[in-house]
N, C-alpha and C. Protein backbone atom coordinates (compact mmCIF):
# COMPACT_ATOMS: atom_id res chain seq x y z
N UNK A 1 -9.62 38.75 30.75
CA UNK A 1 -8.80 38.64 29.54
C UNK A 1 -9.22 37.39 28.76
N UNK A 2 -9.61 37.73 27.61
CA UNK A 2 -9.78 36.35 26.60
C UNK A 2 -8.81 35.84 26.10
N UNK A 3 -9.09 34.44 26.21
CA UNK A 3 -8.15 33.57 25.67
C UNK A 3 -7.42 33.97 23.92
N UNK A 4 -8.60 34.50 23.27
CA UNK A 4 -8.25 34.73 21.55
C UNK A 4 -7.11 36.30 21.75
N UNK A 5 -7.33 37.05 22.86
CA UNK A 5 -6.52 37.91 23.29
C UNK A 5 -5.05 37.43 23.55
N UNK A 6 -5.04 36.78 24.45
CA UNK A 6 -3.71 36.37 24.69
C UNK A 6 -3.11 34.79 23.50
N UNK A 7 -3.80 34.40 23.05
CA UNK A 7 -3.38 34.22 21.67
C UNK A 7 -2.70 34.80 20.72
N UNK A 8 -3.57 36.21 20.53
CA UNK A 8 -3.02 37.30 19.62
C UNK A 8 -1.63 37.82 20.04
N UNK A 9 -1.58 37.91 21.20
CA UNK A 9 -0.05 38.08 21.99
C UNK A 9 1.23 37.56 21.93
N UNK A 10 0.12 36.00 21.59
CA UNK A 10 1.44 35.03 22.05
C UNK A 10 2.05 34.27 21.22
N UNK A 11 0.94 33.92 19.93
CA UNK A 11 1.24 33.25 18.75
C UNK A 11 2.68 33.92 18.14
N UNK A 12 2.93 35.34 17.83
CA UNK A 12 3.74 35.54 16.79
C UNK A 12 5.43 35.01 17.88
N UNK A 13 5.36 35.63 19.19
CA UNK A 13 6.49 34.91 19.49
C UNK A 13 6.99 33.43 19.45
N UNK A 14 6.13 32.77 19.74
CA UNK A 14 6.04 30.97 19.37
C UNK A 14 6.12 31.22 18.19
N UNK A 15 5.94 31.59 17.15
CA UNK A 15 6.18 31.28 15.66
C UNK A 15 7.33 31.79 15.42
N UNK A 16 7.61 32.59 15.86
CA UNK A 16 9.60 33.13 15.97
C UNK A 16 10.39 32.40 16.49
N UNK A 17 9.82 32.05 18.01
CA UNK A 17 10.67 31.09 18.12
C UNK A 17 11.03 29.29 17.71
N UNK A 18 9.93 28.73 16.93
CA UNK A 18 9.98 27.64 16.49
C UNK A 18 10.89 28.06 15.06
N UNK A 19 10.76 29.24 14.67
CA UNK A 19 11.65 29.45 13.14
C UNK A 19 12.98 29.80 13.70
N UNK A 20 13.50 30.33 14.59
CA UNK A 20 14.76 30.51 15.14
C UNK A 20 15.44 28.73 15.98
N UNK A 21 14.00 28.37 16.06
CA UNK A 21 14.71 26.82 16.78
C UNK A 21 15.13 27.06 18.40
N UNK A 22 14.52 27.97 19.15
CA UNK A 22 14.43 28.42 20.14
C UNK A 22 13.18 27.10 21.13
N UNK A 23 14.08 26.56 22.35
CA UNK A 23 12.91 26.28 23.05
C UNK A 23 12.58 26.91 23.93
N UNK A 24 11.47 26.57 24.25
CA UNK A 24 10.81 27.43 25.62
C UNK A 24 9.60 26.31 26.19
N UNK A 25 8.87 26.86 27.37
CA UNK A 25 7.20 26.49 27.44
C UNK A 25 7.00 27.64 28.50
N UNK A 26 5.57 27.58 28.27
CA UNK A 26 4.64 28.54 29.01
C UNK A 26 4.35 28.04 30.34
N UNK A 27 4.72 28.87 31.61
CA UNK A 27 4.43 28.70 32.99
C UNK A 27 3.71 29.88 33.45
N UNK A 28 3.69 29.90 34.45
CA UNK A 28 3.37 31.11 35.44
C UNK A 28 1.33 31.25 35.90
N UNK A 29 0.85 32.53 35.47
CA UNK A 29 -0.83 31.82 35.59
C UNK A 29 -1.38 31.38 34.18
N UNK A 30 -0.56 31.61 33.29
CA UNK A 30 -1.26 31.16 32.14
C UNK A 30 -1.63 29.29 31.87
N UNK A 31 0.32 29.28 32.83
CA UNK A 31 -0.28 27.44 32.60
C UNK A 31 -1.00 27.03 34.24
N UNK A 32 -1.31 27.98 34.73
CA UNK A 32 -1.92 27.15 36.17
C UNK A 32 -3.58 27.48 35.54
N UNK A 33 -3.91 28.64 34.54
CA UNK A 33 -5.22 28.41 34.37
C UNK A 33 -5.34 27.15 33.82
N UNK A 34 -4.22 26.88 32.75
CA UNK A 34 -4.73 25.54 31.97
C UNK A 34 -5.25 24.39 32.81
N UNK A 35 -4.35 24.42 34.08
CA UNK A 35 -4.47 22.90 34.63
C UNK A 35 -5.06 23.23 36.01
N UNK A 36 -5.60 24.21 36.24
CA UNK A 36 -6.13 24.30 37.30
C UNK A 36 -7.55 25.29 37.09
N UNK A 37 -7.63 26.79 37.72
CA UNK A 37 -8.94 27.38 38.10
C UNK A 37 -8.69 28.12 37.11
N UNK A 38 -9.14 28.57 35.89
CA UNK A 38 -8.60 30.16 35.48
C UNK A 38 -9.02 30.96 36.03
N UNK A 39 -8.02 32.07 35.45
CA UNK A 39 -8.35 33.19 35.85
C UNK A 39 -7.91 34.35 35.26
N UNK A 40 -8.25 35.60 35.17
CA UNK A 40 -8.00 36.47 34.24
C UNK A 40 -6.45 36.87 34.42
N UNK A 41 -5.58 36.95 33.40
CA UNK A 41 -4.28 37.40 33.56
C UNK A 41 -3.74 38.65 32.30
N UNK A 42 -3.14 39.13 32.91
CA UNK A 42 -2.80 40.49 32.02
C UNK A 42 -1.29 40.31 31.11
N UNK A 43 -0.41 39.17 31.66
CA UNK A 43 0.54 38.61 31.20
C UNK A 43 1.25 37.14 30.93
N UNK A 44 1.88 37.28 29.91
CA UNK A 44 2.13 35.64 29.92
C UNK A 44 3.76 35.51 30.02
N UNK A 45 3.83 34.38 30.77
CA UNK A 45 5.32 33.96 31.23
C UNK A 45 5.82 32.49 30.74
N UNK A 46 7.13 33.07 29.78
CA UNK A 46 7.84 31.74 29.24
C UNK A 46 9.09 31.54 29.61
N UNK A 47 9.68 30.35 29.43
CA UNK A 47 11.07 30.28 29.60
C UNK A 47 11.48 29.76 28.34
N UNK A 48 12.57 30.25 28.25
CA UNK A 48 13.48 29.77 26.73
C UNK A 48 14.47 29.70 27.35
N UNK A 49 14.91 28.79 26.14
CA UNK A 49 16.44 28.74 25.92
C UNK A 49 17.46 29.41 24.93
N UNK A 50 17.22 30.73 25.11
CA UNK A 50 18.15 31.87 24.34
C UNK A 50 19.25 31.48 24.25
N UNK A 51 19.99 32.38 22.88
CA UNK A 51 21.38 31.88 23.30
C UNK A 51 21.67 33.31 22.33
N UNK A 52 22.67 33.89 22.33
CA UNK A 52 23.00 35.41 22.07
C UNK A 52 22.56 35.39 20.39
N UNK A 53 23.31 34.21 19.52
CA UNK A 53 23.06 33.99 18.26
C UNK A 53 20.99 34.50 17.50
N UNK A 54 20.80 34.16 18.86
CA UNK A 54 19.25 34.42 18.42
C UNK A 54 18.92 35.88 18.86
N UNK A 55 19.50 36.58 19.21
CA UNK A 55 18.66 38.44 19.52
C UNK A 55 18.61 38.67 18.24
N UNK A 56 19.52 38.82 17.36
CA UNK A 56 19.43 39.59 16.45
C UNK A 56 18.05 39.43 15.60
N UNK A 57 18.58 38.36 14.76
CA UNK A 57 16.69 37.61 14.11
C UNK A 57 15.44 37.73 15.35
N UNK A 58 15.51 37.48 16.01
CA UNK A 58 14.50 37.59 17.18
C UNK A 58 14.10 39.00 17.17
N UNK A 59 14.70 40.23 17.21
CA UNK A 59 14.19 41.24 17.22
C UNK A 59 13.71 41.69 15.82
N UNK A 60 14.55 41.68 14.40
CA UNK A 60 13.96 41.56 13.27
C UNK A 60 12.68 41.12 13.38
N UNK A 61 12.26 39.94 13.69
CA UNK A 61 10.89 39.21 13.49
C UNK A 61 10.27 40.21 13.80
N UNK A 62 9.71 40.69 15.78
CA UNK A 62 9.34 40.51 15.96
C UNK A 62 8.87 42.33 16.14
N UNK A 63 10.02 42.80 16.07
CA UNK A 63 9.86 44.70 16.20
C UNK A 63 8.97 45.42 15.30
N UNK A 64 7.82 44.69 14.59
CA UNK A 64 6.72 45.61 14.16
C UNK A 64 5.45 45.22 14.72
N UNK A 65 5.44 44.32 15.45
CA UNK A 65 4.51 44.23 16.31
C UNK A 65 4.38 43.86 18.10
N UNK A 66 5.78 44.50 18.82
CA UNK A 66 6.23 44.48 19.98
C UNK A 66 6.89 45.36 20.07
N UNK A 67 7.09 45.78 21.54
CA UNK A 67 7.83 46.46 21.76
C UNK A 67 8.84 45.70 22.37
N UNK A 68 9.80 45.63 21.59
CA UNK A 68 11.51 45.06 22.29
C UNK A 68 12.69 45.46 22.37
N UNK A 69 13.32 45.25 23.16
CA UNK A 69 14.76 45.72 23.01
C UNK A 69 15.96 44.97 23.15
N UNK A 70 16.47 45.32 22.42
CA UNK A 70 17.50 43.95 22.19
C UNK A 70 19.02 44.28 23.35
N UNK A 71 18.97 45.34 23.50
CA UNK A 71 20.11 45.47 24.69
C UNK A 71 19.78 44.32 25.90
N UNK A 72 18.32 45.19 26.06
CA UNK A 72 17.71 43.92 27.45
C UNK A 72 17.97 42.84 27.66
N UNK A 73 17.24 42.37 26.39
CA UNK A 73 17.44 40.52 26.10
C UNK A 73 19.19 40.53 25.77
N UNK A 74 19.75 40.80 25.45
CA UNK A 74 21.17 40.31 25.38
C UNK A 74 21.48 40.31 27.19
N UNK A 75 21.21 41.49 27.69
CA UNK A 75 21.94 41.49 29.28
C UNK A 75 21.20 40.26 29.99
N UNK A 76 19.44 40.04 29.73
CA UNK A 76 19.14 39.32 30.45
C UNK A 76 19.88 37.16 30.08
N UNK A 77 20.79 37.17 28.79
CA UNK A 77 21.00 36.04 28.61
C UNK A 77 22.08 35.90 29.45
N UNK A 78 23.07 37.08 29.30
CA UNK A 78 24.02 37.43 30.10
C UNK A 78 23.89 37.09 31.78
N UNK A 79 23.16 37.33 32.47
CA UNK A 79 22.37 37.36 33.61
C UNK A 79 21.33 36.01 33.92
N UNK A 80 21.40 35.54 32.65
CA UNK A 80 19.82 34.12 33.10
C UNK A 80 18.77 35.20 33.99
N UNK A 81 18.67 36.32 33.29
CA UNK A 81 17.74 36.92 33.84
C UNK A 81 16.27 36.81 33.03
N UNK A 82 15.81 37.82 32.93
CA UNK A 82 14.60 37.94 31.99
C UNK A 82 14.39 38.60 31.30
N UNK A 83 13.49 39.26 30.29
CA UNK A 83 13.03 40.34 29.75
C UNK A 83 11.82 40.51 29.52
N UNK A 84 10.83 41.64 28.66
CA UNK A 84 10.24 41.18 28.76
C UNK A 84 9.46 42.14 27.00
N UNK A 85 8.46 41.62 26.63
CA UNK A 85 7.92 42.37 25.48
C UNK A 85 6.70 43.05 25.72
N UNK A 86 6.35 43.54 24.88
CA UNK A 86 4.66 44.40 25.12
C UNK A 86 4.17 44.30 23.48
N UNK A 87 2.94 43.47 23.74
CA UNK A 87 2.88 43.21 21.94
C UNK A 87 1.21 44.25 22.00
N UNK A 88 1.58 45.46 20.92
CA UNK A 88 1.66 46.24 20.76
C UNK A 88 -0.24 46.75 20.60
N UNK A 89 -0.61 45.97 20.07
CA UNK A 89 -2.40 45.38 19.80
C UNK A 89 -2.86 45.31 20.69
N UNK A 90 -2.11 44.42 21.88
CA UNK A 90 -3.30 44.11 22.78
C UNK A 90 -3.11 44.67 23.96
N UNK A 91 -1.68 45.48 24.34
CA UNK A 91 -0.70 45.76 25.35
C UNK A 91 -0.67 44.49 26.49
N UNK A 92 -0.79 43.11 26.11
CA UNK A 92 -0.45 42.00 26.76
C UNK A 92 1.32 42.16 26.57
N UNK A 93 1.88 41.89 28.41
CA UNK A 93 3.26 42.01 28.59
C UNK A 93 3.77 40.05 28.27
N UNK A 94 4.95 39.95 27.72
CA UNK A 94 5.45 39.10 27.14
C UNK A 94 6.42 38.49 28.16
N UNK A 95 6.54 38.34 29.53
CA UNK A 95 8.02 37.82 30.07
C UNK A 95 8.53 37.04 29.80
N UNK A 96 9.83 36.64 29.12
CA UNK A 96 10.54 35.66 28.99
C UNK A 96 11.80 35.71 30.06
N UNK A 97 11.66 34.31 30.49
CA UNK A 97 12.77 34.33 31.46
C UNK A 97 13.79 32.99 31.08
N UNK A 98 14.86 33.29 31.13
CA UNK A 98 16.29 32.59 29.97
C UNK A 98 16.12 31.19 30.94
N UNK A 99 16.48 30.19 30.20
CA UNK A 99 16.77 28.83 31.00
C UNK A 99 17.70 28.90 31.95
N UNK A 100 17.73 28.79 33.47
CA UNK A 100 18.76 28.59 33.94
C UNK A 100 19.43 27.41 34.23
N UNK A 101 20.68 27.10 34.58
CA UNK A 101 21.95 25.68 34.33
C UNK A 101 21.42 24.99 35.67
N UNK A 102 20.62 25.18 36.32
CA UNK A 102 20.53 24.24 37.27
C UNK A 102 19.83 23.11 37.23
N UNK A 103 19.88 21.88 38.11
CA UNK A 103 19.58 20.73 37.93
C UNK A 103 18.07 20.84 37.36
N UNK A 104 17.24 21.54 38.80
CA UNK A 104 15.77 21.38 38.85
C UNK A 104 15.79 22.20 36.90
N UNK A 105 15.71 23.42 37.19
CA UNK A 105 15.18 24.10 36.19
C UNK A 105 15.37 23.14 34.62
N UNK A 106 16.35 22.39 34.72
CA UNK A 106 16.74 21.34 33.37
C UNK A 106 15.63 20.73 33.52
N UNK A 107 15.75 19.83 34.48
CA UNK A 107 14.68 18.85 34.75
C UNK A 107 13.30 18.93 34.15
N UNK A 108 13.17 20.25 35.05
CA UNK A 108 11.39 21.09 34.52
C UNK A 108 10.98 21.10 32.93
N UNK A 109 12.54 21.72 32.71
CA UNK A 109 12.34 22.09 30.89
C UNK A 109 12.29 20.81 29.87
N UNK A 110 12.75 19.44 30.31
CA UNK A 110 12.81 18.42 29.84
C UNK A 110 11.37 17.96 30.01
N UNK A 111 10.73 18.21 31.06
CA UNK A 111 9.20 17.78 31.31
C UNK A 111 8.06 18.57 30.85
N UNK A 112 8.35 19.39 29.38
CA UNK A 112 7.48 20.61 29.03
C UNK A 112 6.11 19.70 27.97
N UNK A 113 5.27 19.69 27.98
CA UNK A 113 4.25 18.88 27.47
C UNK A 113 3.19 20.22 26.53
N UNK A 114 2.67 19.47 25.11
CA UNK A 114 2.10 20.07 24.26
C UNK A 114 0.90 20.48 24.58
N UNK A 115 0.00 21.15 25.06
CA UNK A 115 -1.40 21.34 25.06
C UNK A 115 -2.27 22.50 24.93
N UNK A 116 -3.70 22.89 24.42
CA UNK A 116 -4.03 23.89 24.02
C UNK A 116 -4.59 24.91 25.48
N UNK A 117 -4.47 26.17 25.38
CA UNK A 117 -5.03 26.87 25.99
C UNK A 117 -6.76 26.95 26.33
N UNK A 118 -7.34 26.56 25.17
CA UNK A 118 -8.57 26.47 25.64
C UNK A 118 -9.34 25.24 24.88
N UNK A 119 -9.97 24.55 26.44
CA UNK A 119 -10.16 23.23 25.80
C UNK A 119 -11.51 23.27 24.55
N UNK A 120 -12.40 24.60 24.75
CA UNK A 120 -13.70 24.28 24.25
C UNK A 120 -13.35 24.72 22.41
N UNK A 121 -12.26 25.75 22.50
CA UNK A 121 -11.75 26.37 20.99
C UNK A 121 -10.44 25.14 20.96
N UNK A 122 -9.98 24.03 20.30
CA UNK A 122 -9.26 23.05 19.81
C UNK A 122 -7.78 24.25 19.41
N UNK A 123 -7.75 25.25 19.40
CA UNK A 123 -6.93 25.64 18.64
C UNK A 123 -5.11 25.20 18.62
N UNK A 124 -4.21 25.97 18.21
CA UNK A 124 -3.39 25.16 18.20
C UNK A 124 -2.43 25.08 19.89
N UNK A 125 -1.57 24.13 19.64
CA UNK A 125 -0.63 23.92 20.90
C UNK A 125 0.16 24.30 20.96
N UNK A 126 0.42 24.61 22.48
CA UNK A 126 1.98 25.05 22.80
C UNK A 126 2.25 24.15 23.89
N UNK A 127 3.86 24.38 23.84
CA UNK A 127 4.70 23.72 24.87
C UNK A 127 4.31 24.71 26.44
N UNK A 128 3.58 23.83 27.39
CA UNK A 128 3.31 24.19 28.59
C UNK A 128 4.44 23.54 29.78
N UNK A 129 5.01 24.30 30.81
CA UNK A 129 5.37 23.24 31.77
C UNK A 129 4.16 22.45 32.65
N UNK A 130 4.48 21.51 32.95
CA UNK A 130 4.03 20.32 33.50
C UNK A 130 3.56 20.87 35.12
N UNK A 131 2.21 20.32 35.08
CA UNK A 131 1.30 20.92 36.59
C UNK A 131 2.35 20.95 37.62
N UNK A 132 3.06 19.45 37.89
CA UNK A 132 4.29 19.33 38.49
C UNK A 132 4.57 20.85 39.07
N UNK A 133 5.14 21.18 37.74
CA UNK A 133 6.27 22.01 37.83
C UNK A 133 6.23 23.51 37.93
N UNK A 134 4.82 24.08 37.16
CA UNK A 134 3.86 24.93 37.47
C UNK A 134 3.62 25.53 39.65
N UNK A 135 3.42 24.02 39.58
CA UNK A 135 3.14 24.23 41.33
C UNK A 135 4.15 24.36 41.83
N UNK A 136 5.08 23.84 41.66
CA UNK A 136 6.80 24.24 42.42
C UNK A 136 7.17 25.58 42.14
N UNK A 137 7.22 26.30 40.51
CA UNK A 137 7.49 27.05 40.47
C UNK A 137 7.05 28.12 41.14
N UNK A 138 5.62 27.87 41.11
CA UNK A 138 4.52 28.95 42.08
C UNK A 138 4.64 29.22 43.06
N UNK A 139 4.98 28.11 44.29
CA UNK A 139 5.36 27.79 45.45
C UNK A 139 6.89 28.69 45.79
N UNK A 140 8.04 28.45 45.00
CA UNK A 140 9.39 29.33 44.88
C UNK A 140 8.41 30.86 44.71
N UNK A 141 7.98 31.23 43.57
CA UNK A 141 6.89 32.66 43.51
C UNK A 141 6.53 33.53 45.10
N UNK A 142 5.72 32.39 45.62
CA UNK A 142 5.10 32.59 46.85
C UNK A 142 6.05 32.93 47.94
N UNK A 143 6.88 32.07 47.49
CA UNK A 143 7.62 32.04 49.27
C UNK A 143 8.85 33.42 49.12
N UNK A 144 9.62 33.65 47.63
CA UNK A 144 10.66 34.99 47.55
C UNK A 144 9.41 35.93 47.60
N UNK A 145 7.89 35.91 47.50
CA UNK A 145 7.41 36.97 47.44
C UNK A 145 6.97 37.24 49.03
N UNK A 146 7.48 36.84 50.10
CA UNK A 146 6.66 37.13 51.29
C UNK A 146 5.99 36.23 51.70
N UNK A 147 5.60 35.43 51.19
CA UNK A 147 4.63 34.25 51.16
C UNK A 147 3.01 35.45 51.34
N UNK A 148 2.53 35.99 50.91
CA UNK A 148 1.65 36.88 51.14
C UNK A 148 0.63 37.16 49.65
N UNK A 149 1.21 36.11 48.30
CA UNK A 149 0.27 36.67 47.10
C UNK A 149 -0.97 35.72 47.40
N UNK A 150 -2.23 35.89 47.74
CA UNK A 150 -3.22 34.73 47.48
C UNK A 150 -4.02 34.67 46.29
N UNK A 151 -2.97 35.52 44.76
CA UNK A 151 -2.78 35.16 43.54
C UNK A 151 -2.42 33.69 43.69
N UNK A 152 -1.09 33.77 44.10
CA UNK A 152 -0.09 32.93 43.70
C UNK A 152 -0.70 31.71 44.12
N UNK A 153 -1.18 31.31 45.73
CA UNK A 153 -1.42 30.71 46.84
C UNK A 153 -2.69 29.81 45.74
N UNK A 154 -3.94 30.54 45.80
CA UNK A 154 -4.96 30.13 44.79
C UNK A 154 -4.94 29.65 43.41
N UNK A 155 -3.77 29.77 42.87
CA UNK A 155 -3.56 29.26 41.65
C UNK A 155 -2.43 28.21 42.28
N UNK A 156 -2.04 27.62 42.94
CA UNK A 156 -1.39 26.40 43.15
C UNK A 156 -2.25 25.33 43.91
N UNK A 157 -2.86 25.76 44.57
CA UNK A 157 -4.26 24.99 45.19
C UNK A 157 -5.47 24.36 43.98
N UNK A 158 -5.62 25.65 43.09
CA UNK A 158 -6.43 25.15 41.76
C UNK A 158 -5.83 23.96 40.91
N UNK A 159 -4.64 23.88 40.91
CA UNK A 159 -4.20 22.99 40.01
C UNK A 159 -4.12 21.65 41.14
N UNK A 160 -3.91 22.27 41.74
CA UNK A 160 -3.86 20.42 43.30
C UNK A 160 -5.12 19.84 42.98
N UNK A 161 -6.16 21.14 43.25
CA UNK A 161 -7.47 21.00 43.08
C UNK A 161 -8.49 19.55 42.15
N UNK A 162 -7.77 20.20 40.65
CA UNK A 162 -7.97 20.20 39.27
C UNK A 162 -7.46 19.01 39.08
N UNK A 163 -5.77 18.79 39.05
CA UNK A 163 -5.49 17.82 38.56
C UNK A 163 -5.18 16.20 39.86
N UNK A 164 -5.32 16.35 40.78
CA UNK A 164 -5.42 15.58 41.98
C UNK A 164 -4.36 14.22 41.72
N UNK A 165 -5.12 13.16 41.81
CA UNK A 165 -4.48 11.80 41.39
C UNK A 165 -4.15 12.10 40.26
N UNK A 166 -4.12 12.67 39.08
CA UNK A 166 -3.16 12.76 38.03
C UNK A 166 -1.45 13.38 38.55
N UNK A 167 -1.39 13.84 39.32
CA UNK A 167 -0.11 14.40 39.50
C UNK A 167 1.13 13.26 40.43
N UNK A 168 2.37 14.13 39.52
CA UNK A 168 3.31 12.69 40.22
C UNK A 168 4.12 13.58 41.67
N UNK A 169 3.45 12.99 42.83
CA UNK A 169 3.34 13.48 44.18
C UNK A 169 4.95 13.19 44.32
N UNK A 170 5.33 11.72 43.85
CA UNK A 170 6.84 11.72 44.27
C UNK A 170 7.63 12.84 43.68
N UNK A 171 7.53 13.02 42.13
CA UNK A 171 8.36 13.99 41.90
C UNK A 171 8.35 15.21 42.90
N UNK A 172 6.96 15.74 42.71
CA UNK A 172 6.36 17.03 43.29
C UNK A 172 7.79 16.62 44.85
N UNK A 173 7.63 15.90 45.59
CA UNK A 173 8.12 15.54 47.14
C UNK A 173 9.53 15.90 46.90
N UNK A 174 10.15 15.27 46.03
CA UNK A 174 11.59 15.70 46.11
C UNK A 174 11.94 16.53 45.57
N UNK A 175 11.64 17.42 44.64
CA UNK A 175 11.92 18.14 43.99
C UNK A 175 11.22 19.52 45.40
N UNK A 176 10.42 19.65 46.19
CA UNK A 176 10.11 20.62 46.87
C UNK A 176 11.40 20.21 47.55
N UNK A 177 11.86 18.96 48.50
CA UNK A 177 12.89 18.93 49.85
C UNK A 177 14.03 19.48 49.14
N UNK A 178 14.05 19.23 47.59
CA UNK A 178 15.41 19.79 47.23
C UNK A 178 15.50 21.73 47.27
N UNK A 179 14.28 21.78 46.70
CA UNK A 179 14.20 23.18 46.58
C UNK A 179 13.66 24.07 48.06
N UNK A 180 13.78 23.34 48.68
CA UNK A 180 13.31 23.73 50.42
C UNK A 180 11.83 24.26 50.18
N UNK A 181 11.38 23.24 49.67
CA UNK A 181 9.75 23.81 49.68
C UNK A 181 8.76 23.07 50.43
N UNK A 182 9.25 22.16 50.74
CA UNK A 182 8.39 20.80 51.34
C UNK A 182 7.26 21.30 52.31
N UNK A 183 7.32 22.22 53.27
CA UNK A 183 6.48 23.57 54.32
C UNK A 183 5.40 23.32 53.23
N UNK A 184 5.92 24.28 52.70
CA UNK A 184 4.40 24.71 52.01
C UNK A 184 3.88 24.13 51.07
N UNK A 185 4.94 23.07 50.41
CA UNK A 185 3.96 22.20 49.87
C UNK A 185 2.81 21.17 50.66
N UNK A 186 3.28 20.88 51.58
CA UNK A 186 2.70 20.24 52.97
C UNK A 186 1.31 20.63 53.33
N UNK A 187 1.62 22.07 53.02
CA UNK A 187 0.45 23.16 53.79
C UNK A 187 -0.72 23.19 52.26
N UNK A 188 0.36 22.81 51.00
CA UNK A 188 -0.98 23.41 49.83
C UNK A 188 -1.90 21.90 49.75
N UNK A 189 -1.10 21.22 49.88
CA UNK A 189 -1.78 19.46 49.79
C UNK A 189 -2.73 19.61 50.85
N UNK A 190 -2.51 20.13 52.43
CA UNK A 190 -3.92 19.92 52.95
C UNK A 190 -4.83 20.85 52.71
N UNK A 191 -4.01 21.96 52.65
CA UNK A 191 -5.42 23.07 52.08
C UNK A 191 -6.19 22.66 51.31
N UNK A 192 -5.76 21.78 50.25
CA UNK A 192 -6.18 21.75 48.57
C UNK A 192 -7.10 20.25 48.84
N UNK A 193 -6.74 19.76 49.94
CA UNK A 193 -7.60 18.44 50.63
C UNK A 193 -7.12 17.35 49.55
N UNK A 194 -5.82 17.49 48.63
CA UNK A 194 -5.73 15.93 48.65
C UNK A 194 -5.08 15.15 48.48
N UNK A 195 -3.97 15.41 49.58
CA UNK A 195 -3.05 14.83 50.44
C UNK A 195 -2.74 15.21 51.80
N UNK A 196 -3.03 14.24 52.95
CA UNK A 196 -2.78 15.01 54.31
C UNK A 196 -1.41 15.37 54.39
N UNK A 197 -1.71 16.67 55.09
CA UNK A 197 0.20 16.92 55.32
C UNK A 197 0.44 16.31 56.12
N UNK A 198 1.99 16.50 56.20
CA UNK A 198 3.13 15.72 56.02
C UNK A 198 3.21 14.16 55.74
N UNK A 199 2.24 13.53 54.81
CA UNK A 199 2.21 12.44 54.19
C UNK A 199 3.35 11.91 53.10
């Protein structure tokens, strides 16, 4: 999947949602390619901060070039669930998943940082979550999924990989013991060679 592809996908929702005043940032593999190994992905995953006032304009915008439904997204704000779009050109799937009220997830969304998808095309920025938070989230991914994706597994190792001494290990530490992740974060630091576990 090319980057100018999932551009084409992704731009018109970021431009809806900066005109609605909607926040969000981009997680899932789109921001672990950024900061870690890429790799080809068929979908992109955001979190916002919906709030019911915004379906209506939100679907106006965005219903001639997506497929959306506005029942969904209302139940999923209802729910802090998700939804999701299909923009229509490229059949790249759109997940948005609603901010949820908890400590961590605030935390994360407060730590969302500007940067471009591809370093060699300058083009423009979006709000990404933070490698940090990318790897935690991945790690939660991994472990409700079975612990069994070595999607998931390989794209949290790439970014250990990638971003090494740039990353803030304390946060990463408490924020896993809080979220009972500390195991496998333990296990991705030595895999990823660079931090011995249980250090």
């Amino acid at each position: 999947m090319k980057t100018p592809d999932i551009v084409t996908a992704l731009n018109p929702v970021v431009k809806a949602f900066e005109k609605l005043r909607i926040t969000y940032y981009i997680g899932g593999s789109l921001a672990s390619s950024v900061y870690g190994i890429a790799r080809s992905t068929l979908d992109i995953d955001l979190v916002a901060n919906l709030k019911l006032a915004h379906v209506e304009p939100l679907v106006r915008i965005l219903e001639s070039e997506y497929y959306i439904d506005e029942r969904m997204i209302t139940d999923a704000i209802h729910r802090r669930s998700s939804f999701n779009l299909i923009h229509l050109e490229t059949m790249i799937k759109v997940d948005v998943f609603i901010l949820k009220d908890t400590a961590y997830h605030q935390k994360a969304f407060e730590r969302k940082r500007k940067d471009t998808l591809d370093e060699e095309e300058r083009t423009r920025e979006f709000y990404l979550a933070s490698p940090e938070d990318v790897i935690l989230n991945k790690l939660d991914w991994y472990r409700m999924g079975g612990g069994v994706s070595d999607r998931q597994w390989q794209d949290i190792l790439g970014v250990l990989k990638v971003q090494k001494n740039l990353l803030d290990t304390k946060y990463l530490r408490y924020w896993a013991s809080e979220l009972k992740l500390s195991d496998l974060l333990n296990r991705a630091f030595h895999e990823a060679g660079v931090v011995k576990s249980g250090l």
